[in-house]
C-alpha atoms as a PDB file:
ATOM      1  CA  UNK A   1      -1.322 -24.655  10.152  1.00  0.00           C
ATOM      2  CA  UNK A   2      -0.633 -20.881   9.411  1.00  0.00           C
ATOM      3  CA  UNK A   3      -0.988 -20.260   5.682  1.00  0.00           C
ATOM      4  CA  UNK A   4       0.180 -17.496   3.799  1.00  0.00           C
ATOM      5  CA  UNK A   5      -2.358 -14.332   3.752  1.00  0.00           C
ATOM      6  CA  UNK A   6      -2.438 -12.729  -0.081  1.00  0.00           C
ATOM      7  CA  UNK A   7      -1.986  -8.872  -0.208  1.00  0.00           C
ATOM      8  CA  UNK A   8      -3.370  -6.371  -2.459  1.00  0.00           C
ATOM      9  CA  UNK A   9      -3.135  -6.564  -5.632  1.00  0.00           C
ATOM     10  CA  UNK A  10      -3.375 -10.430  -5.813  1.00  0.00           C
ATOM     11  CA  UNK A  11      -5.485 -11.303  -8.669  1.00  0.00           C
ATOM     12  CA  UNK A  12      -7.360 -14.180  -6.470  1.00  0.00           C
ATOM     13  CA  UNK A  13      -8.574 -11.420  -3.836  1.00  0.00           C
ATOM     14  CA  UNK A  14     -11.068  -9.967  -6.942  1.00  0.00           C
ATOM     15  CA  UNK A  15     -12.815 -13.927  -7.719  1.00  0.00           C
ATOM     16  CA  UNK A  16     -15.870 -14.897  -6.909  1.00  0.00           C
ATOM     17  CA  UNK A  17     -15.818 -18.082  -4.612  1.00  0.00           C
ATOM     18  CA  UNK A  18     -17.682 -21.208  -5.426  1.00  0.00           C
ATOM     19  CA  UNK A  19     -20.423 -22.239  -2.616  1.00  0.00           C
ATOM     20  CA  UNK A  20     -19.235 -25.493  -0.049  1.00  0.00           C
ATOM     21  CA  UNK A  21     -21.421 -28.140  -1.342  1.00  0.00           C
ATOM     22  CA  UNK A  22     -19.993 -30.573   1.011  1.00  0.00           C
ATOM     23  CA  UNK A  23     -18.410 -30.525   4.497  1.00  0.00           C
ATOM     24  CA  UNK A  24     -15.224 -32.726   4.070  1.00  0.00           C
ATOM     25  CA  UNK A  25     -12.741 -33.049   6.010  1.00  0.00           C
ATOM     26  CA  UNK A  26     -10.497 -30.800   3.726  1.00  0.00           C
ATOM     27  CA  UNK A  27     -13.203 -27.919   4.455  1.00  0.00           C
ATOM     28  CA  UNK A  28     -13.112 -28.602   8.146  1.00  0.00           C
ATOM     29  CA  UNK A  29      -9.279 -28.449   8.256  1.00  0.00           C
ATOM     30  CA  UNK A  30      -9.168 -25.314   5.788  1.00  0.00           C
ATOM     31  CA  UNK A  31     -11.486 -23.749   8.695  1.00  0.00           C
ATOM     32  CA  UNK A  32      -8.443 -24.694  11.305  1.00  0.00           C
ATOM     33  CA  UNK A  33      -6.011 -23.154   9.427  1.00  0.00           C
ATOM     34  CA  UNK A  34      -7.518 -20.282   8.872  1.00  0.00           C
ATOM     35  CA  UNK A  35      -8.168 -19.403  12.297  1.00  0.00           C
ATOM     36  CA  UNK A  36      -5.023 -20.250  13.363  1.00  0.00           C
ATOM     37  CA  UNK A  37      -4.418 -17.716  10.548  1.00  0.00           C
ATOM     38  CA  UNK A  38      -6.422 -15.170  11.599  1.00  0.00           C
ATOM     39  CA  UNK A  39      -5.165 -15.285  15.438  1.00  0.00           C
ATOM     40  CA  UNK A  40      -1.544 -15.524  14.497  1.00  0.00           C
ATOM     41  CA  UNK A  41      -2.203 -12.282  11.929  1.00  0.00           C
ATOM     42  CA  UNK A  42      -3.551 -11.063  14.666  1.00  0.00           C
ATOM     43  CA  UNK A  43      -7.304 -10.177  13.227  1.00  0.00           C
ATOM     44  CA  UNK A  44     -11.106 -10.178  13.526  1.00  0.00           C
ATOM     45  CA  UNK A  45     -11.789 -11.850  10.799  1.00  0.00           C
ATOM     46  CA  UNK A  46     -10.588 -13.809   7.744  1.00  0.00           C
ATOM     47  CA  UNK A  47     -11.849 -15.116   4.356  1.00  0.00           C
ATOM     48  CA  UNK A  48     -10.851 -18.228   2.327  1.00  0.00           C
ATOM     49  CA  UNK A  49      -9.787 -16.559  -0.546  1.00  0.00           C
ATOM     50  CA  UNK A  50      -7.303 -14.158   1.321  1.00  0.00           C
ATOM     51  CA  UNK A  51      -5.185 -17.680   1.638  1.00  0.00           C
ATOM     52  CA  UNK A  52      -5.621 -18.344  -1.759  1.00  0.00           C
ATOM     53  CA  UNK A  53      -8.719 -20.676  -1.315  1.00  0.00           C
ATOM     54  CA  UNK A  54     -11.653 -19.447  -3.398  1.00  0.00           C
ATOM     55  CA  UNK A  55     -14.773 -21.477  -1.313  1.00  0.00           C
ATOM     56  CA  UNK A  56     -17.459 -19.433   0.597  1.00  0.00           C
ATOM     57  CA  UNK A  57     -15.768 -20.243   3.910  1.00  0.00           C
ATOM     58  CA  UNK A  58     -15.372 -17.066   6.758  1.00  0.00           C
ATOM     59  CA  UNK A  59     -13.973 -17.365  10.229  1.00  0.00           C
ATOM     60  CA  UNK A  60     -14.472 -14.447  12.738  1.00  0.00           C
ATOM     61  CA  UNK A  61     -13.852 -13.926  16.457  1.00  0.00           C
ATOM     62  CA  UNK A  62     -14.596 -10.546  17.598  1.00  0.00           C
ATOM     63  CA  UNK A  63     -13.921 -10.773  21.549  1.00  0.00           C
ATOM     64  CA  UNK A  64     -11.984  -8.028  23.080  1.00  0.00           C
ATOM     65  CA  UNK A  65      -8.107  -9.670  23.902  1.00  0.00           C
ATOM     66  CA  UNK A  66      -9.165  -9.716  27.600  1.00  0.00           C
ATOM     67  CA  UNK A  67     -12.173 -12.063  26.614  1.00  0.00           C
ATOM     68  CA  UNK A  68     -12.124 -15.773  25.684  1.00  0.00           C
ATOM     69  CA  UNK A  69     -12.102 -16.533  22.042  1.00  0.00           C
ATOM     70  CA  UNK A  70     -15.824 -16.234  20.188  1.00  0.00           C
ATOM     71  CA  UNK A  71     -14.461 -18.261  17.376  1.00  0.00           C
ATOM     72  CA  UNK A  72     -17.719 -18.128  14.216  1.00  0.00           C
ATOM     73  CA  UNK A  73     -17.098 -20.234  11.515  1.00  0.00           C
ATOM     74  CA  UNK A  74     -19.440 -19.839   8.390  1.00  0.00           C
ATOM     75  CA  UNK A  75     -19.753 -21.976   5.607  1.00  0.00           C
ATOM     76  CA  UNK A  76     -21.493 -20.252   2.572  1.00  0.00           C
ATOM     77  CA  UNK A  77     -22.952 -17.053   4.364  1.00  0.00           C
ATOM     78  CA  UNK A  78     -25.134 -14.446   3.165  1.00  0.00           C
ATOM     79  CA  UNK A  79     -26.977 -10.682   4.921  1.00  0.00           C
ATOM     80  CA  UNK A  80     -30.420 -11.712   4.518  1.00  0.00           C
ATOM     81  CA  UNK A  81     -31.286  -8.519   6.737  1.00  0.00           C
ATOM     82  CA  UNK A  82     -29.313  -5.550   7.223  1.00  0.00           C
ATOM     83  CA  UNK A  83     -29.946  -2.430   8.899  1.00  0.00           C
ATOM     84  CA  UNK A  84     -28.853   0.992  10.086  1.00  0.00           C
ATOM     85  CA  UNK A  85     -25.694   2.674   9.053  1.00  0.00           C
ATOM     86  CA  UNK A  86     -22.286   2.982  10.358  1.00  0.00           C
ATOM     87  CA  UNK A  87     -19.332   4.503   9.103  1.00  0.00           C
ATOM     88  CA  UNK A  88     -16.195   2.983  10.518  1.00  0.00           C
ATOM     89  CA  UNK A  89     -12.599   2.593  10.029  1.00  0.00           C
ATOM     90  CA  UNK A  90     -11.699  -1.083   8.591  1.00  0.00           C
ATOM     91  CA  UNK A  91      -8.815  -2.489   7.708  1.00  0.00           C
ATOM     92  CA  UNK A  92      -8.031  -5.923   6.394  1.00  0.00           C
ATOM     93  CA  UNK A  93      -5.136  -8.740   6.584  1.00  0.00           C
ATOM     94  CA  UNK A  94      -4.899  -8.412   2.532  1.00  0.00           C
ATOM     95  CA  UNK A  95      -4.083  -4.433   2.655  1.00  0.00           C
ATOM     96  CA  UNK A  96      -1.731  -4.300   5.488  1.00  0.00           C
ATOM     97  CA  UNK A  97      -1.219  -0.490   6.369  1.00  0.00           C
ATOM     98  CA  UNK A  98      -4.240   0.839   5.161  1.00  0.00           C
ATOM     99  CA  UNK A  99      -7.569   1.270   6.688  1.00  0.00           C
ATOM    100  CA  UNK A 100     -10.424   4.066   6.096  1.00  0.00           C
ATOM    101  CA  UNK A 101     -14.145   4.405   6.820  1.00  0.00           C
ATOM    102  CA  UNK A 102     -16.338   2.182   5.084  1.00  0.00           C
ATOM    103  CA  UNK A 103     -20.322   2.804   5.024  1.00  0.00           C
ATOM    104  CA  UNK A 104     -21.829  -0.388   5.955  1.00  0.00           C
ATOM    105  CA  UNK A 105     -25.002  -1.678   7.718  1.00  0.00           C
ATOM    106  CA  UNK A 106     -25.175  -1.343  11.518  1.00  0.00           C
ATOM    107  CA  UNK A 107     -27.009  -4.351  11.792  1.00  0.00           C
ATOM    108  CA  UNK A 108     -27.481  -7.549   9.868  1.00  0.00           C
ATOM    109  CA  UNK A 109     -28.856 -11.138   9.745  1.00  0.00           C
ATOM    110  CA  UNK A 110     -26.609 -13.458   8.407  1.00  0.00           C
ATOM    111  CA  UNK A 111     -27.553 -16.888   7.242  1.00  0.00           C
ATOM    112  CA  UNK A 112     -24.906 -20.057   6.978  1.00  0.00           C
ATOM    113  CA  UNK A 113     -23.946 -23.700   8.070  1.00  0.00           C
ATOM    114  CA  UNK A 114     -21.817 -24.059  11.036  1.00  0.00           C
ATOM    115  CA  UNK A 115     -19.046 -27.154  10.579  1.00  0.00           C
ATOM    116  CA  UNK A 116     -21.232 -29.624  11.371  1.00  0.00           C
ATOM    117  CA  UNK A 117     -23.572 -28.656   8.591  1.00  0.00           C
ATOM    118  CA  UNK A 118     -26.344 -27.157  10.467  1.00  0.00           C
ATOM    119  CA  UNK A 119     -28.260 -24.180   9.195  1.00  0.00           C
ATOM    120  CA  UNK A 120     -27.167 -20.802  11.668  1.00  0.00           C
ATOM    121  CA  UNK A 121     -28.869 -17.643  11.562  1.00  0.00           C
ATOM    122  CA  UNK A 122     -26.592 -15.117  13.208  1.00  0.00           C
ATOM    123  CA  UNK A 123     -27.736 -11.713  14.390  1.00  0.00           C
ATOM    124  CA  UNK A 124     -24.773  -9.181  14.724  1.00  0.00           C
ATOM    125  CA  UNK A 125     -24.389  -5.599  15.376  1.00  0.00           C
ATOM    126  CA  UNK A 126     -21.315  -3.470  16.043  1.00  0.00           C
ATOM    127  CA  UNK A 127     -17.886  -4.720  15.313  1.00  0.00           C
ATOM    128  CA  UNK A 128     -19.722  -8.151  14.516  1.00  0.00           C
ATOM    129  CA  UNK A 129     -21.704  -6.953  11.873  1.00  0.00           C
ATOM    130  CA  UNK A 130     -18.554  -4.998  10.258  1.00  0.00           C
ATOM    131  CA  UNK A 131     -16.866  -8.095  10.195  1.00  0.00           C
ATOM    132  CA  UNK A 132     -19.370 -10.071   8.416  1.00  0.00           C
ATOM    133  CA  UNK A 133     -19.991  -7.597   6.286  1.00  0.00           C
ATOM    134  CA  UNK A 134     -15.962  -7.123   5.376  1.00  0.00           C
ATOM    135  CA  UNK A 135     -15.837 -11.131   5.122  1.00  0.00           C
ATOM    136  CA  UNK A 136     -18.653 -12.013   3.056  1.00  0.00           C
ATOM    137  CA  UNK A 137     -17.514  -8.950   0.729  1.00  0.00           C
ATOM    138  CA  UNK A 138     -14.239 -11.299   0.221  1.00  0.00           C
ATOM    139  CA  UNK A 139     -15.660 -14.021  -0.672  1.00  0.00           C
ATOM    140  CA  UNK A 140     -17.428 -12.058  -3.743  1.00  0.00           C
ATOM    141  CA  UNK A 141     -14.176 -10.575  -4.608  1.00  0.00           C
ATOM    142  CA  UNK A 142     -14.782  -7.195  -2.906  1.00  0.00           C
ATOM    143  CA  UNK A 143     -12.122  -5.863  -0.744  1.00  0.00           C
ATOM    144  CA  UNK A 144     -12.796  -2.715   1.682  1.00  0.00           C
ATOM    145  CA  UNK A 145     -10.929  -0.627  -0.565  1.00  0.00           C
ATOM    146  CA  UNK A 146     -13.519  -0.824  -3.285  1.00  0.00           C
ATOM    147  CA  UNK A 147     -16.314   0.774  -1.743  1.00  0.00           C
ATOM    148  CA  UNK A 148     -14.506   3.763  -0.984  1.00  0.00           C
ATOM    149  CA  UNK A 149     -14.806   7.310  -2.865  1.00  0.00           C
ATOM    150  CA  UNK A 150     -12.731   7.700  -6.202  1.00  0.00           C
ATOM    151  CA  UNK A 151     -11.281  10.226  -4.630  1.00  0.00           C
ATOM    152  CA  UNK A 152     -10.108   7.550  -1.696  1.00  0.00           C
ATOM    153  CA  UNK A 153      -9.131   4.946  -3.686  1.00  0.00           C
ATOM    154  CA  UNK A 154      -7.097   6.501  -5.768  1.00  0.00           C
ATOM    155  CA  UNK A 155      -5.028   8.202  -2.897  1.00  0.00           C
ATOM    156  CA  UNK A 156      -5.045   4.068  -1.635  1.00  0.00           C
ATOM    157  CA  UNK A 157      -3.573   2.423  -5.205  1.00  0.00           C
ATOM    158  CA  UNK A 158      -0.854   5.800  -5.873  1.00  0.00           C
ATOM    159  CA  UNK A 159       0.369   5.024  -2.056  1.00  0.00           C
ATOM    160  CA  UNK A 160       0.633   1.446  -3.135  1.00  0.00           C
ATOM    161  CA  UNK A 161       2.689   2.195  -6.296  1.00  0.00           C
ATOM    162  CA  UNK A 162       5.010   4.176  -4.199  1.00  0.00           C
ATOM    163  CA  UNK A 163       5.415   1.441  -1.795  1.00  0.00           C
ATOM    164  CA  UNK A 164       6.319  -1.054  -4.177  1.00  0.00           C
ATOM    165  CA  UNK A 165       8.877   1.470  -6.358  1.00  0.00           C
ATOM    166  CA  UNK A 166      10.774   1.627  -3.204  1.00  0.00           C
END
């Protein structure tokens, strides 16, 4: 089922979201929907709380539109390793037309359960590591916007005022 994706300034997109303590079959379908979500949007990547849900749930899938989908699903994931530096241009599902450079690690090592409740270790680079990076940020109540320059942000919040006085 597609749900609803929440858009800057939602007050949910700023919470913290509480850690999956047990895979039920409400988690499992909450992971459907939101890739289903994510593809319809379309987009790499997609947090639980960006459809209102605040549990530590991320679904990415990375692969090129020529590719077959790469669907990751990652209950409660963390960076235990990250690496490197990259500074590239992100946008996200919950600030639709807006994107800027974001610093973030190059490389990272990100630790989760799959579905089936198995520990995963993932090692990403690239567009892979932006997107858990961007994800994982969501699910603390980050968004992309925040870890941009004063200077940035505040060009980002006066061209949302505008948008909604029109």
């Amino acid at each position: 089922m597609i749900r609803p994706i929440l858009a800057f300034p939602d007050p949910l997109l700023k919470q913290k979201s509480a850690p999956v303590t047990i895979i039920t079959d409400e988690i499992i379908q909450l992971a459907r929907d939101m890739a289903e979500t994510m593809y319809d949007a379309p987009g790499v990547g997609l947090a639980a709380p960006q459809i209102g849900v605040l549990q530590r749930v991320i679904v990415i899938d990375v692969a090129a539109k020529n590719e077959p989908p790469q669907l990751i699903t990652a209950i409660n994931p963390v960076v235990i390793h990250g690496e490197g530096e990259t500074y590239e241009e992100e946008g996200c599902l919950s600030v639709p037309d807006f994107s800027a450079n974001v610093k973030r690690h190059e490389r990272v090592v990100v630790k989760g359960l799959s579905l089936e409740g198995q520990e995963r270790i993932w090692h990403a680079d690239g567009l892979l590591a932006v997107a858990f990076q961007h994800e994982i940020d969501h699910l603390d109540g980050i968004l992309f916007v925040d870890r941009l320059s004063p200077l940035k942000r505040d060009l980002f919040v006066k061209k949302c005022k505008k948008r909604s006085a029109q």
